[in-house]
C-alpha atoms as a PDB file:
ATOM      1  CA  UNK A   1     103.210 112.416  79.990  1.00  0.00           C
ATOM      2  CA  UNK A   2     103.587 114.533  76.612  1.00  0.00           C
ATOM      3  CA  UNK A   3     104.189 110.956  74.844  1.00  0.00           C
ATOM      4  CA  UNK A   4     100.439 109.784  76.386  1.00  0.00           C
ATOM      5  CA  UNK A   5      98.894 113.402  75.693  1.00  0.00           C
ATOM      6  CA  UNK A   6      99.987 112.914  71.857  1.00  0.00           C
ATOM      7  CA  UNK A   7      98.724 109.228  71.724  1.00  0.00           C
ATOM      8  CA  UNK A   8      95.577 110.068  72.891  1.00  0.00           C
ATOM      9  CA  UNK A   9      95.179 113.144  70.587  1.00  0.00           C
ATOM     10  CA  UNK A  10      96.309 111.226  67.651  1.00  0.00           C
ATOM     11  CA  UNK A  11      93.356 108.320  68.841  1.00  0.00           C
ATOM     12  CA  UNK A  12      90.671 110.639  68.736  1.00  0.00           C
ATOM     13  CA  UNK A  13      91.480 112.384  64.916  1.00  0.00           C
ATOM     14  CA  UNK A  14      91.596 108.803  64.095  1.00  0.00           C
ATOM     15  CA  UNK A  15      88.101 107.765  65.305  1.00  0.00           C
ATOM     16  CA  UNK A  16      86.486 110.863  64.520  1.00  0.00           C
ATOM     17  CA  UNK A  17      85.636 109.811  60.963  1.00  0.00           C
ATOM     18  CA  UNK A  18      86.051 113.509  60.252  1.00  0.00           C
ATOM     19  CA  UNK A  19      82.667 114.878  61.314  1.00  0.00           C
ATOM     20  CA  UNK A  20      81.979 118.294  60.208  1.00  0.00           C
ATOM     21  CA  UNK A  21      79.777 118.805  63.276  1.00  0.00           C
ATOM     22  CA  UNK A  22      80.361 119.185  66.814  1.00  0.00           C
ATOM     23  CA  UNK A  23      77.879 117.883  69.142  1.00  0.00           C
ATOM     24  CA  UNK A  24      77.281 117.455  72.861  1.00  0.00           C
ATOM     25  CA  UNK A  25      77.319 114.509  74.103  1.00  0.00           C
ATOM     26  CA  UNK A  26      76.052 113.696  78.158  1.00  0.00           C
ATOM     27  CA  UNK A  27      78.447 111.222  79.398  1.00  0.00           C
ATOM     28  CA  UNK A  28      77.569 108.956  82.943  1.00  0.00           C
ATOM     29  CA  UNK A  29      80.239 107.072  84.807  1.00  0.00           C
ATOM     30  CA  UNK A  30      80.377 104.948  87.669  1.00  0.00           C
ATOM     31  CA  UNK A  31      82.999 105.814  90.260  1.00  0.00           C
ATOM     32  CA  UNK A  32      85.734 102.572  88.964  1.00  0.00           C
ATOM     33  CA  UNK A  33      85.663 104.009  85.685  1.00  0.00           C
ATOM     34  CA  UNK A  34      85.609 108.336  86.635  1.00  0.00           C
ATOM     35  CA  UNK A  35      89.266 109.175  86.904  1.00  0.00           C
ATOM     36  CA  UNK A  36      90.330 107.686  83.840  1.00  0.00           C
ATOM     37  CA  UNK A  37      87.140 108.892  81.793  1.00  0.00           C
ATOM     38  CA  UNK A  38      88.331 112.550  83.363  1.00  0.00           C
ATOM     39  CA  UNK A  39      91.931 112.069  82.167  1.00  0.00           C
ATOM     40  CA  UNK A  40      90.818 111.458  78.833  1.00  0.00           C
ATOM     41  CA  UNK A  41      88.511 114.034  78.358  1.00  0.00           C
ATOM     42  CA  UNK A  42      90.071 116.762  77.879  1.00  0.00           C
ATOM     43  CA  UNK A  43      91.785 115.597  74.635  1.00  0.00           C
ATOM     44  CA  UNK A  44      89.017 113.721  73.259  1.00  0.00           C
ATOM     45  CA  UNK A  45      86.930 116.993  72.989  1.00  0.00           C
ATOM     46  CA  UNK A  46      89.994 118.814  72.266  1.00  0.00           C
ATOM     47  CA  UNK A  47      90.514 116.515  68.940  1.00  0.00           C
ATOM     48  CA  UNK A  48      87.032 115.750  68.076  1.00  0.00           C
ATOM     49  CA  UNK A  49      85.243 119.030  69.075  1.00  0.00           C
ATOM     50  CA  UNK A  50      82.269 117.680  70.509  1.00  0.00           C
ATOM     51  CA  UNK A  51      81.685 119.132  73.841  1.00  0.00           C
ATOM     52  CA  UNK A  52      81.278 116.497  76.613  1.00  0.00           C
ATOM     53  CA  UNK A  53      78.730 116.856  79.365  1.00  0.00           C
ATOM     54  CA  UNK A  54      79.663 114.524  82.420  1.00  0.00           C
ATOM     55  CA  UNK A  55      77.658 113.173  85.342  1.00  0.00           C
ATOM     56  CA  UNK A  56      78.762 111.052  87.999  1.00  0.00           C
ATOM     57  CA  UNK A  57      76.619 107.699  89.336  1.00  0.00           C
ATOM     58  CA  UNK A  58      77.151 104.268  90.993  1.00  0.00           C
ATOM     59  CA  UNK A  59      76.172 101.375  88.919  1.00  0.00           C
ATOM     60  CA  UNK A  60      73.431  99.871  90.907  1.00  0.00           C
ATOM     61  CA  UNK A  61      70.886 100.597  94.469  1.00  0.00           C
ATOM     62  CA  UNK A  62      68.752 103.747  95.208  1.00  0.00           C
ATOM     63  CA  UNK A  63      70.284 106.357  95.570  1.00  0.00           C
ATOM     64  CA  UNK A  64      69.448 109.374  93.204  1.00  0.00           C
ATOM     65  CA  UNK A  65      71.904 109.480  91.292  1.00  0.00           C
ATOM     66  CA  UNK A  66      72.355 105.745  90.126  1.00  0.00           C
ATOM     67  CA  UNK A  67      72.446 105.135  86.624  1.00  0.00           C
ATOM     68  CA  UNK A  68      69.563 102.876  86.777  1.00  0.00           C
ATOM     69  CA  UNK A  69      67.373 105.589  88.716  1.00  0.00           C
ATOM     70  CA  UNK A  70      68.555 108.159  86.300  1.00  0.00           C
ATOM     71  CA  UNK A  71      67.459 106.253  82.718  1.00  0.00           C
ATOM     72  CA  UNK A  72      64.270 105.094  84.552  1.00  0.00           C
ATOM     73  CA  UNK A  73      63.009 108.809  85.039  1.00  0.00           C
ATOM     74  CA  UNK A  74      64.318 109.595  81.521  1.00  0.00           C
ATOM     75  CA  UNK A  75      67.030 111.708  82.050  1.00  0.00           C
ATOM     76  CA  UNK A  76      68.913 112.905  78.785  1.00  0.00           C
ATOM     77  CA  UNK A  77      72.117 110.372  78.751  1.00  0.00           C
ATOM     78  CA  UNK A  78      73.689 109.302  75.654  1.00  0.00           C
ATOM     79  CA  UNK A  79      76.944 107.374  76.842  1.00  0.00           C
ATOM     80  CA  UNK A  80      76.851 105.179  80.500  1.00  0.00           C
ATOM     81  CA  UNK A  81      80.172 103.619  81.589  1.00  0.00           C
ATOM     82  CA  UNK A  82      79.157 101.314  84.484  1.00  0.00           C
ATOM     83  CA  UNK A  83      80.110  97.699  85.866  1.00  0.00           C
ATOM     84  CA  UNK A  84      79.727  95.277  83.383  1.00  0.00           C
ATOM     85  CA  UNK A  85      77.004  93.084  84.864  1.00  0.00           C
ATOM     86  CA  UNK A  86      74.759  95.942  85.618  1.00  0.00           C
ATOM     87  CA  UNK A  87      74.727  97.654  82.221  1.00  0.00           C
ATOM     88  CA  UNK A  88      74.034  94.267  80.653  1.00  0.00           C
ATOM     89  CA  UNK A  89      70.715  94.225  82.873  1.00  0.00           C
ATOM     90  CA  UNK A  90      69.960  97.335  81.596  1.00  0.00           C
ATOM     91  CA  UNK A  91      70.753  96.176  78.120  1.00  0.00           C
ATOM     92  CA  UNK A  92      68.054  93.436  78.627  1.00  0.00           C
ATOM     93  CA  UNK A  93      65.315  95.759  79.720  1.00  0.00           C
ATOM     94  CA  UNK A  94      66.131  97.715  76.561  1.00  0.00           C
ATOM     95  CA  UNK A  95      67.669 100.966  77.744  1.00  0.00           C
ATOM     96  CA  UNK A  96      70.487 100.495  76.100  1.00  0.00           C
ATOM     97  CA  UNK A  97      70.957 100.105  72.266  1.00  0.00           C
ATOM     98  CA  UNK A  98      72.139  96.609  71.263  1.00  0.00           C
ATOM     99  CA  UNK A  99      75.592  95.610  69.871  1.00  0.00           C
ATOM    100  CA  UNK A 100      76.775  99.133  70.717  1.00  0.00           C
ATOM    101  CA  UNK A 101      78.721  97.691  74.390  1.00  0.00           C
ATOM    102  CA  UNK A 102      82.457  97.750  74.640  1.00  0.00           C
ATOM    103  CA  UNK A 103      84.475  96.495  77.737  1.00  0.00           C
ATOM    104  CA  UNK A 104      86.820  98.991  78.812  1.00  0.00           C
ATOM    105  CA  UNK A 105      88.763  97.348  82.129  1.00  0.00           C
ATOM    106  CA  UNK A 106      88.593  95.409  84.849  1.00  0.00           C
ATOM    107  CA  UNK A 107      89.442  96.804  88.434  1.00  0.00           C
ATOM    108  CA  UNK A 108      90.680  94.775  91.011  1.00  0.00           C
ATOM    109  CA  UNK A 109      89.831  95.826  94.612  1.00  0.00           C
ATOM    110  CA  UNK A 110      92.260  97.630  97.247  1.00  0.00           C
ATOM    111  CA  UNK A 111      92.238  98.205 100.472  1.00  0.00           C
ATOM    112  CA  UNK A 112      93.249 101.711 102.746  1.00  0.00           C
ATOM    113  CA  UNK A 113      93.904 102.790 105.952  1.00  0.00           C
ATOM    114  CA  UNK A 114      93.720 106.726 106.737  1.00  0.00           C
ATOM    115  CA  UNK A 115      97.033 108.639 106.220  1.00  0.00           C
ATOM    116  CA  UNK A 116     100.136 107.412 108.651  1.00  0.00           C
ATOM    117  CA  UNK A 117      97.761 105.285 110.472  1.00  0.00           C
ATOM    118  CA  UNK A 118      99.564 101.007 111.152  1.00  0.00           C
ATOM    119  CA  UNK A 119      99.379  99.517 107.529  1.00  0.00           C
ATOM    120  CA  UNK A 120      98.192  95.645 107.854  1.00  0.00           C
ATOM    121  CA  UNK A 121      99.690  93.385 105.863  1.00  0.00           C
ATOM    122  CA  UNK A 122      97.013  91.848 103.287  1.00  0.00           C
ATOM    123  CA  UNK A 123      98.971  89.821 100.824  1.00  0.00           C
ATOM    124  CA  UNK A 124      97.748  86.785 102.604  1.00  0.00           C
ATOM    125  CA  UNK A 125      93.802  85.179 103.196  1.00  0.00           C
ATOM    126  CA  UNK A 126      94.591  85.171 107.049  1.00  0.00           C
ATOM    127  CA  UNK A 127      96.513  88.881 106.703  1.00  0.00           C
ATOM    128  CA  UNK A 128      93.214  89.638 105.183  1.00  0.00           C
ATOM    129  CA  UNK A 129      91.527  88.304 107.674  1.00  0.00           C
ATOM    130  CA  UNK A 130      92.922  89.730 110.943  1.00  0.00           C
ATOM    131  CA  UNK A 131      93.112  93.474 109.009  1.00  0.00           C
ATOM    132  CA  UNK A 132      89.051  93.198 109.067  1.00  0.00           C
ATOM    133  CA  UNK A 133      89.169  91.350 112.689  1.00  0.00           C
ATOM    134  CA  UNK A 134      91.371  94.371 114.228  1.00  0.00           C
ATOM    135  CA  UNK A 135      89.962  97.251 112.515  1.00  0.00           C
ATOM    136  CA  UNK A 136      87.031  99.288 114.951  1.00  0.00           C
ATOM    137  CA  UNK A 137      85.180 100.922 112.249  1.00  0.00           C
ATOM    138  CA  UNK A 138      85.226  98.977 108.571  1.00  0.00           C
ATOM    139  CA  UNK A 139      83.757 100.361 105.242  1.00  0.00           C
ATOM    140  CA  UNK A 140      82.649  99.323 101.787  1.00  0.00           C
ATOM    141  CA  UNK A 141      80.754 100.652  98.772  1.00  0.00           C
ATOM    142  CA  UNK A 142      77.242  99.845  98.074  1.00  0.00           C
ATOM    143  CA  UNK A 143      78.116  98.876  94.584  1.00  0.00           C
ATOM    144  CA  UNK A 144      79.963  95.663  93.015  1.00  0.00           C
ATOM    145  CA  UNK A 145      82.811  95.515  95.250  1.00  0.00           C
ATOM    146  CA  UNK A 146      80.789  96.496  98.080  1.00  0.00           C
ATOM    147  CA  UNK A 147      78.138  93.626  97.546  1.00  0.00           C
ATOM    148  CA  UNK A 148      80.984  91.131  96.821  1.00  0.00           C
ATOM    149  CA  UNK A 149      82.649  91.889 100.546  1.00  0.00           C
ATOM    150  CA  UNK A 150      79.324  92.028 102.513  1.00  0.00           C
ATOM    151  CA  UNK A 151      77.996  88.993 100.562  1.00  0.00           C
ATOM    152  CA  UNK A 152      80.638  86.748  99.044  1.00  0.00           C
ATOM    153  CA  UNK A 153      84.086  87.767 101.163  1.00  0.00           C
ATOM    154  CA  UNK A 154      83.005  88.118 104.422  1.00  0.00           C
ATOM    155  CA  UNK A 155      81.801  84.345 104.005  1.00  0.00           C
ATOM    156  CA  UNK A 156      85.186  83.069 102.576  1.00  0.00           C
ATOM    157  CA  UNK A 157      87.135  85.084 105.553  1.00  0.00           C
ATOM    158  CA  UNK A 158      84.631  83.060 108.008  1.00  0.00           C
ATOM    159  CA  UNK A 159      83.867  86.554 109.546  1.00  0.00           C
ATOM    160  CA  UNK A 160      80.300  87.407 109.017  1.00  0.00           C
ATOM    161  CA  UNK A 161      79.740  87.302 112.755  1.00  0.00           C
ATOM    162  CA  UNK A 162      82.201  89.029 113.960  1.00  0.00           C
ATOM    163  CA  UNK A 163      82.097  91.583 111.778  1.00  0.00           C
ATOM    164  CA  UNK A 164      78.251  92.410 112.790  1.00  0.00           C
ATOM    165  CA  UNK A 165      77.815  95.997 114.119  1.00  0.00           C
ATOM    166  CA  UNK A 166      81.367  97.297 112.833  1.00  0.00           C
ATOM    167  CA  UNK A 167      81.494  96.694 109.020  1.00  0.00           C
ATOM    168  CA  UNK A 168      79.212  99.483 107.422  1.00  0.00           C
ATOM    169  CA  UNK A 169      77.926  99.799 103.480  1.00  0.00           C
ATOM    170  CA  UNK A 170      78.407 103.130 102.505  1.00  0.00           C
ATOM    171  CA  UNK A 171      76.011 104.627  99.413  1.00  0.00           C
ATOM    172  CA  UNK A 172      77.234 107.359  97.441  1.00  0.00           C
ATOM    173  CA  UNK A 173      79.883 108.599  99.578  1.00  0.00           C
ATOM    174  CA  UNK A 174      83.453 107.293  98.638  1.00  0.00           C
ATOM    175  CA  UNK A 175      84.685 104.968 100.575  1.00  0.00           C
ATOM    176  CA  UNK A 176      88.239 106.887 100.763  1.00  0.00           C
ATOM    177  CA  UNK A 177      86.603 110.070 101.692  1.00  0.00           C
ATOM    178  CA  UNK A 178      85.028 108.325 104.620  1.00  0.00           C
ATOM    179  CA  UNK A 179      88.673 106.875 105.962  1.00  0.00           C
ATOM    180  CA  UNK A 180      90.215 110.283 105.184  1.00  0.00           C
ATOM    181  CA  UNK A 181      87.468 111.746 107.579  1.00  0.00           C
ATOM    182  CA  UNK A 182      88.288 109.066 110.391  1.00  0.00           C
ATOM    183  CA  UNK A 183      84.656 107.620 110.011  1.00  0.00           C
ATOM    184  CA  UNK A 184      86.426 104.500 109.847  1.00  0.00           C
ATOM    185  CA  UNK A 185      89.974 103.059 110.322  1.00  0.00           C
ATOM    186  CA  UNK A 186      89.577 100.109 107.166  1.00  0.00           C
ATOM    187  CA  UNK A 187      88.279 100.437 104.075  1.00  0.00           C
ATOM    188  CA  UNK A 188      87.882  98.665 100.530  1.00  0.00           C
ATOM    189  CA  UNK A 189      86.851  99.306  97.075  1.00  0.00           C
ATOM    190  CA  UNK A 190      87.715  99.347  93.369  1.00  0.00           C
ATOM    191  CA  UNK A 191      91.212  99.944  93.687  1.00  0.00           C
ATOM    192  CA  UNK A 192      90.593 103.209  90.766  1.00  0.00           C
ATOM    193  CA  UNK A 193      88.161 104.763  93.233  1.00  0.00           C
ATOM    194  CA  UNK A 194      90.882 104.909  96.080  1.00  0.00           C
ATOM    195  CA  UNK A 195      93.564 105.885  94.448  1.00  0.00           C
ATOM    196  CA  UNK A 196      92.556 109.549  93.210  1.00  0.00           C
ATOM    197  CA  UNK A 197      91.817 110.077  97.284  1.00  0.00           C
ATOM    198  CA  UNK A 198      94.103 112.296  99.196  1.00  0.00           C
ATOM    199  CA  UNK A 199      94.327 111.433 103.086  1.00  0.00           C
ATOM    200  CA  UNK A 200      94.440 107.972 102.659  1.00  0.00           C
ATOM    201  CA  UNK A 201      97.570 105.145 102.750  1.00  0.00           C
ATOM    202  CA  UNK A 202      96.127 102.248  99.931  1.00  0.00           C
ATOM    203  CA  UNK A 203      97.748  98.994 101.623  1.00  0.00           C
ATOM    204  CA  UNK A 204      97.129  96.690  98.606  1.00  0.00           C
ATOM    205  CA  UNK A 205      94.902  94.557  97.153  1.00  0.00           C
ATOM    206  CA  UNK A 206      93.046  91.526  98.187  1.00  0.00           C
ATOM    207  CA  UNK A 207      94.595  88.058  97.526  1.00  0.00           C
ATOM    208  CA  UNK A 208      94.302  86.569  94.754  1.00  0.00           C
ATOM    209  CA  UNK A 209      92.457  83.601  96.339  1.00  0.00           C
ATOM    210  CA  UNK A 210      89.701  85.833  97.131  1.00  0.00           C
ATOM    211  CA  UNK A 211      89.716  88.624  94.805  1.00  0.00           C
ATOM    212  CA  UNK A 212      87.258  89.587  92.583  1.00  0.00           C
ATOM    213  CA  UNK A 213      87.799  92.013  89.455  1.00  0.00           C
ATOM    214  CA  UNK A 214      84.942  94.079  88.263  1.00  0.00           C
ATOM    215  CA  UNK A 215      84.495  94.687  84.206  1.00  0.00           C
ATOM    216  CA  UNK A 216      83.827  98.253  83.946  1.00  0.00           C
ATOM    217  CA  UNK A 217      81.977  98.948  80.021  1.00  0.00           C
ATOM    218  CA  UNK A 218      80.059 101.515  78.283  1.00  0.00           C
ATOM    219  CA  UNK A 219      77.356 101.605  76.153  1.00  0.00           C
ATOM    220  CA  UNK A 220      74.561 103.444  74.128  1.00  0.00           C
ATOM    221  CA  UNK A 221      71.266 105.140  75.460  1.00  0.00           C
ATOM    222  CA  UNK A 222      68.973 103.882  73.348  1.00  0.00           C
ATOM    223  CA  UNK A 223      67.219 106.860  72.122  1.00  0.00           C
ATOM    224  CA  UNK A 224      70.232 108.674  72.524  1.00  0.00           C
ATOM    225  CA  UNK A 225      70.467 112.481  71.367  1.00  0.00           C
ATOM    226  CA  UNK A 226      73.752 112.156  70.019  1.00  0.00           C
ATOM    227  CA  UNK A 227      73.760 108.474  68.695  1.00  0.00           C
ATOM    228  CA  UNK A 228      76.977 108.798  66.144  1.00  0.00           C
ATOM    229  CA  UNK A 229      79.106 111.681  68.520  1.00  0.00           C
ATOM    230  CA  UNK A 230      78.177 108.183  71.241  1.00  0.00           C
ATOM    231  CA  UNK A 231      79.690 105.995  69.300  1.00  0.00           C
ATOM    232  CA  UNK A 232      82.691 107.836  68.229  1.00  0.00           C
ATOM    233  CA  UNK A 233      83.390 108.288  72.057  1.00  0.00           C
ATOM    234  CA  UNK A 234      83.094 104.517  72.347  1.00  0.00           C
ATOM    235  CA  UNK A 235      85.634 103.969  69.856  1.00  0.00           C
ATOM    236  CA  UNK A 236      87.942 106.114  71.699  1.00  0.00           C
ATOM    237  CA  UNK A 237      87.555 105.192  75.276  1.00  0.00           C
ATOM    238  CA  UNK A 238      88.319 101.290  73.907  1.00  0.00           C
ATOM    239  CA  UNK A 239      91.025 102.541  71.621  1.00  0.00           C
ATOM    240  CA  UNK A 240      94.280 100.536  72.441  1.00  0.00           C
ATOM    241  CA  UNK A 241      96.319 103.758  72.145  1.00  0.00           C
ATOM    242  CA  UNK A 242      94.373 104.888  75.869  1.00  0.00           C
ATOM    243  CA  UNK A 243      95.248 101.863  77.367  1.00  0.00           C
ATOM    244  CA  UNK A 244      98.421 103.482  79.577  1.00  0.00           C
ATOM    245  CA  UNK A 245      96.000 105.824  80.679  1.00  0.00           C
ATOM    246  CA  UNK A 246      93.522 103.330  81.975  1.00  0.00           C
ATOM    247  CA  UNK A 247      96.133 101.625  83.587  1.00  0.00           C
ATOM    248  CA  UNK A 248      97.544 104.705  85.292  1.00  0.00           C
ATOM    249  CA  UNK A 249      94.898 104.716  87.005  1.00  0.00           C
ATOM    250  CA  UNK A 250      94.471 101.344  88.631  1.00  0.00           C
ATOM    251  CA  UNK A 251      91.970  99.788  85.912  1.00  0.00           C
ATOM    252  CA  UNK A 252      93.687  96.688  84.288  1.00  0.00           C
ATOM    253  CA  UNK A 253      92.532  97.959  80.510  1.00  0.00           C
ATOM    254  CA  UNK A 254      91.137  95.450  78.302  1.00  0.00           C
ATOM    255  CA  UNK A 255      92.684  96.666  74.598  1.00  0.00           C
ATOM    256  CA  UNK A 256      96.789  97.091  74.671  1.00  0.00           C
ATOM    257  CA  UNK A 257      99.018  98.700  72.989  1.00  0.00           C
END
């Protein structure tokens, strides 16, 4: 952990282009990306002195705090990390400034029961299948994983019907916090979004026959307060030297070592 803690320190005094000036910079994740954004943080502003002001957001729908909702009513953003596919729709519509994207990570998705409750097995398409057939009370996210199972997986598991009236779309709330409150007994998402969740038993993820990985990138606000601090943050979150930190956290990070 000390070895990671100096790599990451060292990253940051070398993409800092040694700024004289600190500056604040308001940071927006989406959930996949959150826990490894908050694990690198702390030594990024440590290192580079800027002070980091962090919101929280899902990618895409309504609610209130989606990053789409929150650049349309022009709130004061400089940095999003989001799912890749939605922050490049948001690139063509001109909030964001071009060139300045960078993939961070793909994240596969998992799948959890509540704590000590029967663990299916889900290496397999039919495992897969009967975990979704047996559970009461099923739950998924209303962003990119969550739109791939009620749209895409259901379909390949030849389950739609059957899963009518007991698979629920959650918005905003985590999908782990619901299982670890026993509003349901099977649950999937970005594997990164489970794991930080206490009260929960993560059983694996889907096969690879029908798994889909999410890119997870950041960006520029166009407009951005703090344009140069943005980009120096860029640098470092796609720095190859924080690549065991992504991972640690369930993201598959796109620069290595």
């Amino acid at each position: 952990m000390q070895l990671h803690r100096l790599k990451i320190v060292l990253a940051a005094l070398l993409l800092s282009g040694g700024a004289a000036h600190a500056a604040e910079v308001r940071v927006v994740s989406s959930g996949g990306f959150a826990q490894a954004y908050k694990n690198l943080a702390a030594a990024y502003q440590d290192s580079s002195g800027d002070r980091l002001i962090s919101g929280w957001g899902p990618s895409m729908g309504t609610t209130v705090n989606a990053i789409p909702a929150r650049l349309a009513r022009g709130e004061p953003i400089d940095v999003v990390i989001m799912v890749g596919d939605a922050l490049d729709k948001l690139m063509a519509e001109g909030k964001l400034e071009p060139g300045s994207k960078v993939v961070l990570a793909n994240s596969p998705i998992a799948c959890a029961v509540p704590h000590g409750a029967t663990r299916p097995d889900i290496s397999t398409v039919d495992g897969l299948r009967s975990a979704f057939l047996h559970a009461s009370r099923v739950a998924y996210s209303d962003s990119a994983s969550g739109e791939y199972i009620k749209h895409q997986l259901m379909r390949k598991l030849q389950i739609e019907d059957k899963m009518a009236g007991k698979a629920a779309q959650i918005p905003a709330t985590p999908v782990g916090e619901i299982l670890a409150h026993g509003e349901a007994d099977f649950g999937c998402q970005q594997k990164s979004e489970l794991l930080p969740v206490a009260g929960i038993d993560i059983v694996g993820t889907l096969p690879e026959a029908v798994q889909q990985k999410t890119e997870f990138s950041a960006a520029l606000v166009r407009g951005a307060a703090a344009p140069e601090a943005g980009r120096k943050l860029l640098r470092f979150l796609s720095a190859p030297a924080n690549a065991g930190v992504i991972e640690a956290t369930g993201l598959e990070p796109v620069a290595r070592h």
